[in-house]
C-alpha atoms as a PDB file:
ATOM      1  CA  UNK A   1       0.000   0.000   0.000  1.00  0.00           C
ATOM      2  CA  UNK A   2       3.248   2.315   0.659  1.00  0.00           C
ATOM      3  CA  UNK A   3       4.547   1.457  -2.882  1.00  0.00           C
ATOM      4  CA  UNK A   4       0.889   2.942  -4.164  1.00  0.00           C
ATOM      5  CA  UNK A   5       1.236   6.193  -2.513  1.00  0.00           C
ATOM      6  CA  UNK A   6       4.491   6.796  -2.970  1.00  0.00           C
ATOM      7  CA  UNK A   7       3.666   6.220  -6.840  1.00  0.00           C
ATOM      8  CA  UNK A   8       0.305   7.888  -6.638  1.00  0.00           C
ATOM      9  CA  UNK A   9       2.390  11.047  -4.847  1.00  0.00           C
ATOM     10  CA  UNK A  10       5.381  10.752  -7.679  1.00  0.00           C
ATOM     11  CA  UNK A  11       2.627  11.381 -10.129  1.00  0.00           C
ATOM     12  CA  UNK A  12       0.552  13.665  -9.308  1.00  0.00           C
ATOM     13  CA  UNK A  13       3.674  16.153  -8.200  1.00  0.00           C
ATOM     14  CA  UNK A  14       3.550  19.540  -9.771  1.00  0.00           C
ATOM     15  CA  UNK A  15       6.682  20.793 -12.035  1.00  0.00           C
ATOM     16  CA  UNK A  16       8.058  23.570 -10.569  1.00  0.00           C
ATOM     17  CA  UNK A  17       7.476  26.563 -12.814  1.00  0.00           C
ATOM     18  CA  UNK A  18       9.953  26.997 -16.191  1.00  0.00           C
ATOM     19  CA  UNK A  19      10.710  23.317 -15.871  1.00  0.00           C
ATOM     20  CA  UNK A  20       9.982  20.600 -18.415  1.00  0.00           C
ATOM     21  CA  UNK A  21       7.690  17.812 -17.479  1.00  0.00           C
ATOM     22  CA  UNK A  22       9.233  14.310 -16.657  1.00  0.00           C
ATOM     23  CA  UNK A  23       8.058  10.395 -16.960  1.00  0.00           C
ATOM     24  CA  UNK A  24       6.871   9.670 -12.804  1.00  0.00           C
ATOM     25  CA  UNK A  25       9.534   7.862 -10.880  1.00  0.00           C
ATOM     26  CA  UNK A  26       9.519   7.378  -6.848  1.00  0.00           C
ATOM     27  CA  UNK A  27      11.460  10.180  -5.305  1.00  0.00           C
ATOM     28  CA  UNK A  28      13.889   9.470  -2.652  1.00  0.00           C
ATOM     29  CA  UNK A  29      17.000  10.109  -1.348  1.00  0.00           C
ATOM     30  CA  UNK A  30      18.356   7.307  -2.160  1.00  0.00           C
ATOM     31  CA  UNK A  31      18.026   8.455  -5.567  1.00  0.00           C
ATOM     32  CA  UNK A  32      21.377  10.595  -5.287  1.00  0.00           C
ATOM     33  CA  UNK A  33      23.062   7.624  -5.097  1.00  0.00           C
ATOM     34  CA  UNK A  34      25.795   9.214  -2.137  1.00  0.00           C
ATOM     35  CA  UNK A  35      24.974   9.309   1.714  1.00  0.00           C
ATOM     36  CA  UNK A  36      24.868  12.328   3.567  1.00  0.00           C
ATOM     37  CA  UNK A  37      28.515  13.482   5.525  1.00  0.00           C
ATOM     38  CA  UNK A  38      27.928  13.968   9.072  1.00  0.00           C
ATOM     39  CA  UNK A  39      28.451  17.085  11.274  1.00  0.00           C
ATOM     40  CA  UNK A  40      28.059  20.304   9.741  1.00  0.00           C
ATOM     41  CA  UNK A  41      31.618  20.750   8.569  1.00  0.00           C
ATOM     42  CA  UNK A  42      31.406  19.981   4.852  1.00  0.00           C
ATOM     43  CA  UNK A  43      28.464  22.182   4.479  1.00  0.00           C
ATOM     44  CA  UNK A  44      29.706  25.373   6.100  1.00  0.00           C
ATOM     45  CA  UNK A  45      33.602  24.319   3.916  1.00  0.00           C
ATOM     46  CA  UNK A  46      31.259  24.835   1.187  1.00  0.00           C
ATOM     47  CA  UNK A  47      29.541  28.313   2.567  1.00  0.00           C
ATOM     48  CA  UNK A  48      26.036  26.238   2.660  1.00  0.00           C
ATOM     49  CA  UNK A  49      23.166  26.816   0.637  1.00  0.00           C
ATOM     50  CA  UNK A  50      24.587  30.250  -1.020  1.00  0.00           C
ATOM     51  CA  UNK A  51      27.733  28.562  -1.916  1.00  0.00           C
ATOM     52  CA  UNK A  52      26.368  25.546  -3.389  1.00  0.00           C
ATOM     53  CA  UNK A  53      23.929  27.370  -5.362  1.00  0.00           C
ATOM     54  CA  UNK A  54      26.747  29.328  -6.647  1.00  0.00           C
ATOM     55  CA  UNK A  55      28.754  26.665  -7.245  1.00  0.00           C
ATOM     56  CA  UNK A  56      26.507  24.578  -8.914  1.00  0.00           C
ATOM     57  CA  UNK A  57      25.355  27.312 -11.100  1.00  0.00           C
ATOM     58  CA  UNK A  58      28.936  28.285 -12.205  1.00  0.00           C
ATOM     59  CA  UNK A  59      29.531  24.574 -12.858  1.00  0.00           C
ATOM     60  CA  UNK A  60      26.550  24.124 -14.957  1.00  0.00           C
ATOM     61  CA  UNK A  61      27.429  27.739 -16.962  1.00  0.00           C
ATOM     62  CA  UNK A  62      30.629  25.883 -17.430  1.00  0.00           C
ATOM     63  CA  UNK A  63      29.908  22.729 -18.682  1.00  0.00           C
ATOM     64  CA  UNK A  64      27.154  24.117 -21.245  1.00  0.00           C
ATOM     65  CA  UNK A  65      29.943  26.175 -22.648  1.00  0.00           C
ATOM     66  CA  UNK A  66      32.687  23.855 -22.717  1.00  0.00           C
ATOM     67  CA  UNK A  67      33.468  22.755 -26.242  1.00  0.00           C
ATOM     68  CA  UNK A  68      33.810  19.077 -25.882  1.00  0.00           C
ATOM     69  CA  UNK A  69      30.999  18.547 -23.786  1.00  0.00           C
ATOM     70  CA  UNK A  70      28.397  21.503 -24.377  1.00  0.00           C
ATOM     71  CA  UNK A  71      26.268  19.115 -26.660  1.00  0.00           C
ATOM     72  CA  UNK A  72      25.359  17.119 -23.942  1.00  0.00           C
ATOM     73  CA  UNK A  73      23.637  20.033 -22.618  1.00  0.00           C
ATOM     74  CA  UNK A  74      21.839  21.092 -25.817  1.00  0.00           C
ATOM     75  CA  UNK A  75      18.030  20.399 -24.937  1.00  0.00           C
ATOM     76  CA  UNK A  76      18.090  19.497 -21.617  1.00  0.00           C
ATOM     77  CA  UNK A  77      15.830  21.480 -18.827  1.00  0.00           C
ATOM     78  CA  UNK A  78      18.815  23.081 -17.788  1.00  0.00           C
ATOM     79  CA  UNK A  79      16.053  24.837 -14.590  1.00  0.00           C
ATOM     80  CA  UNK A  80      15.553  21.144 -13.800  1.00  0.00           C
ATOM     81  CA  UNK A  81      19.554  19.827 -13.775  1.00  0.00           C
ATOM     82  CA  UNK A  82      20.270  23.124 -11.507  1.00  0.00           C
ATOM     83  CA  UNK A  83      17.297  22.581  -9.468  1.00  0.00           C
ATOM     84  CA  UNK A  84      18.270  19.137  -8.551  1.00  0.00           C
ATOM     85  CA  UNK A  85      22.200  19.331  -8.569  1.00  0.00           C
ATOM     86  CA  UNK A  86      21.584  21.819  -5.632  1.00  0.00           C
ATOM     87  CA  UNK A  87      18.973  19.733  -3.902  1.00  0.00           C
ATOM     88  CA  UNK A  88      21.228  16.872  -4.595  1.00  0.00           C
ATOM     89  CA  UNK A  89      24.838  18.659  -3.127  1.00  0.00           C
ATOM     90  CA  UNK A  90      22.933  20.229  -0.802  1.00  0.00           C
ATOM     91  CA  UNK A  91      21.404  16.883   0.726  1.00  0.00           C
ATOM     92  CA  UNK A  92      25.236  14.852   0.460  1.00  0.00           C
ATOM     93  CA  UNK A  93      27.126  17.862   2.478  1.00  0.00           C
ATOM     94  CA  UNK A  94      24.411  17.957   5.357  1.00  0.00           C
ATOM     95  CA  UNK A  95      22.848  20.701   4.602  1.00  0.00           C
ATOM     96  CA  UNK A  96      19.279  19.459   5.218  1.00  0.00           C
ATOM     97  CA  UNK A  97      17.750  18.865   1.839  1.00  0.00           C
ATOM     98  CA  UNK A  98      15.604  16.271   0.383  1.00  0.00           C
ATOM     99  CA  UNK A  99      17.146  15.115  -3.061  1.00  0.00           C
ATOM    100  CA  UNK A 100      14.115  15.126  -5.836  1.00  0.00           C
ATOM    101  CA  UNK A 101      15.814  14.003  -8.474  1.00  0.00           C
ATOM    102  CA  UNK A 102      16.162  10.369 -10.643  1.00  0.00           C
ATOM    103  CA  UNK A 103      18.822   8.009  -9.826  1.00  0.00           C
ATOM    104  CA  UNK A 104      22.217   8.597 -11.677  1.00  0.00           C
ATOM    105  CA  UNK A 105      21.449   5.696 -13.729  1.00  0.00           C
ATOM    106  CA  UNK A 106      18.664   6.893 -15.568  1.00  0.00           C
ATOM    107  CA  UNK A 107      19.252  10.640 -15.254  1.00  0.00           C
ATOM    108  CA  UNK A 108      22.232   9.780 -17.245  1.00  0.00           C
ATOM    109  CA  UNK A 109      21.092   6.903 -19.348  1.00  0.00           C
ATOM    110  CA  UNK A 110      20.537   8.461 -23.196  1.00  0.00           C
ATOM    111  CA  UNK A 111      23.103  11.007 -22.655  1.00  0.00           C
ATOM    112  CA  UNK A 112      26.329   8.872 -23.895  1.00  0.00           C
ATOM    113  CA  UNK A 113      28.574  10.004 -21.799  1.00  0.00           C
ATOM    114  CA  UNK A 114      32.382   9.056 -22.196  1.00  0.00           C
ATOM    115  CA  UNK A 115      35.074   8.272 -19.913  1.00  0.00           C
ATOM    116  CA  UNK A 116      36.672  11.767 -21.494  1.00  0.00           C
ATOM    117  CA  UNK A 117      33.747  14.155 -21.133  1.00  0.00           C
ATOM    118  CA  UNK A 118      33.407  12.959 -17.237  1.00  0.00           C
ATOM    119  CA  UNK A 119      36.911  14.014 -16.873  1.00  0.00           C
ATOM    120  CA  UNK A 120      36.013  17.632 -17.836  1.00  0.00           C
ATOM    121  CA  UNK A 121      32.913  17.449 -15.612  1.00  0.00           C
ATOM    122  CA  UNK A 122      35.030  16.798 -12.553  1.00  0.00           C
ATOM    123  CA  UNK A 123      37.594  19.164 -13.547  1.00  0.00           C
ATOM    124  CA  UNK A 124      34.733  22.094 -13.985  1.00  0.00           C
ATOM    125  CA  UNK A 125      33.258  21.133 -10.681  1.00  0.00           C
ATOM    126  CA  UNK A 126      36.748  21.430  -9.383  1.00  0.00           C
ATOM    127  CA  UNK A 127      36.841  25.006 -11.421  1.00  0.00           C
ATOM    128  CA  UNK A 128      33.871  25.942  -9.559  1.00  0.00           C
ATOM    129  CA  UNK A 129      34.298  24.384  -6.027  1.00  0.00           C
ATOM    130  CA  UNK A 130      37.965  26.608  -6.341  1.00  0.00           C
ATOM    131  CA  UNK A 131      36.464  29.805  -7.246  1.00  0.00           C
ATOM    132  CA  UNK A 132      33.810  29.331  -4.225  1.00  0.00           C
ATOM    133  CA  UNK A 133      37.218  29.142  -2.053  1.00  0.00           C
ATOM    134  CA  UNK A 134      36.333  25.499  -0.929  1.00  0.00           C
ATOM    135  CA  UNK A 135      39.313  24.215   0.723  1.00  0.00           C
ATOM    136  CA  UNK A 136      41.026  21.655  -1.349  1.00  0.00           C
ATOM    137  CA  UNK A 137      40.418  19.076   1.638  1.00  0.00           C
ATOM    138  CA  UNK A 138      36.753  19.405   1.602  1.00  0.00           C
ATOM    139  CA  UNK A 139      36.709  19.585  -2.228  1.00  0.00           C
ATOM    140  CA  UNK A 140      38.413  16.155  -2.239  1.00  0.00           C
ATOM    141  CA  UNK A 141      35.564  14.520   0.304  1.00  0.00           C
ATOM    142  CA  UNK A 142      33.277  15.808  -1.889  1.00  0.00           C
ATOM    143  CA  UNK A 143      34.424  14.345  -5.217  1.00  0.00           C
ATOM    144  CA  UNK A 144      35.091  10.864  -3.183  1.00  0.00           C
ATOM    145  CA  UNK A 145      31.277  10.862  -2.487  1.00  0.00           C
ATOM    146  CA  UNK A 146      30.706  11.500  -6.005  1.00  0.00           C
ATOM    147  CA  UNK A 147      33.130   8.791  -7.815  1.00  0.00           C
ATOM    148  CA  UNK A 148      31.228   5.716  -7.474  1.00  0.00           C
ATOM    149  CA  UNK A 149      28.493   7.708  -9.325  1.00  0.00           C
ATOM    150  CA  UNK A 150      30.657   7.260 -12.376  1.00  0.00           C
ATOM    151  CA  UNK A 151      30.121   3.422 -13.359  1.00  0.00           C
ATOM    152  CA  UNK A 152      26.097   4.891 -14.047  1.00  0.00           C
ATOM    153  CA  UNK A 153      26.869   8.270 -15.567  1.00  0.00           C
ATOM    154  CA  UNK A 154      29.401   7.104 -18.117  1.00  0.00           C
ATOM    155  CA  UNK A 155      27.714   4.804 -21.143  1.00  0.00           C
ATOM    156  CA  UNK A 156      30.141   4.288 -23.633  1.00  0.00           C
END
């Protein structure tokens, strides 16, 4: 009866305004495929919700201008991938948030993502987690929490 309400709830959610509608799935934390650090250290290394919003934001401008890997971007709801990379940072530093997003596999699963253009995503979230003055420690913990997320982001 859980599994029906959970569905029921997943669709019948509203899309938040500017955002492109999406096939139902169950939302959960789970979903962002990383557990949460403990303490409150990572998010205030990372200047909490402002900074994350402005690093995620930078990262995304950076990625969707980058010349090997802008195409990736071309017609996506770039208001959704913001939306949810913040909810989804936001939840794995401690910062409080519920992650809304799909799981990493099917997020990621049409894009065709190579082994080459996730080495420029790190390296632009590392562009953007610098210019938000993370320390270089944190910045590492971070990108641990993100690694394993690699095996479902990269297809070919």
């Amino acid at each position: 009866m859980l599994n029906v309400l959970i569905f029921a709830a997943a669709v019948v959610s509203p899309v938040p305004p500017s955002e492109q509608p999406v096939a139902p799935y169950v939302q959960s934390n789970a979903n962002a495929d990383a557990t949460t650090f403990a303490g409150t250290g990572m998010w205030q290394a990372f200047h909490e919700q402002a900074g994350v919003n402005r690093i995620v934001d930078d990262f995304v401008d950076h990625n969707i201008a980058d010349p090997v890997i802008g195409d990736i971007f071309a017609g996506q709801d770039i208001v959704r991938l913001r939306r949810v990379l913040k909810a989804q940072f936001c939840y794995i530093l401690g910062g409080g948030c519920a992650y809304s997003g799909r799981d990493m596999k099917t997020a990621h699963k049409d894009l065709g993502v190579q082994a080459k253009d996730m080495n420029i995503l790190v390296a632009n979230l590392q562009k953007a987690m610098a210019k938000e003055n993370v320390p270089f420690f944190a910045q590492n913990r971070f990108l641990s929490k993100l690694a394993p997320m690699r095996h479902d982001i990269v297809t070919r």
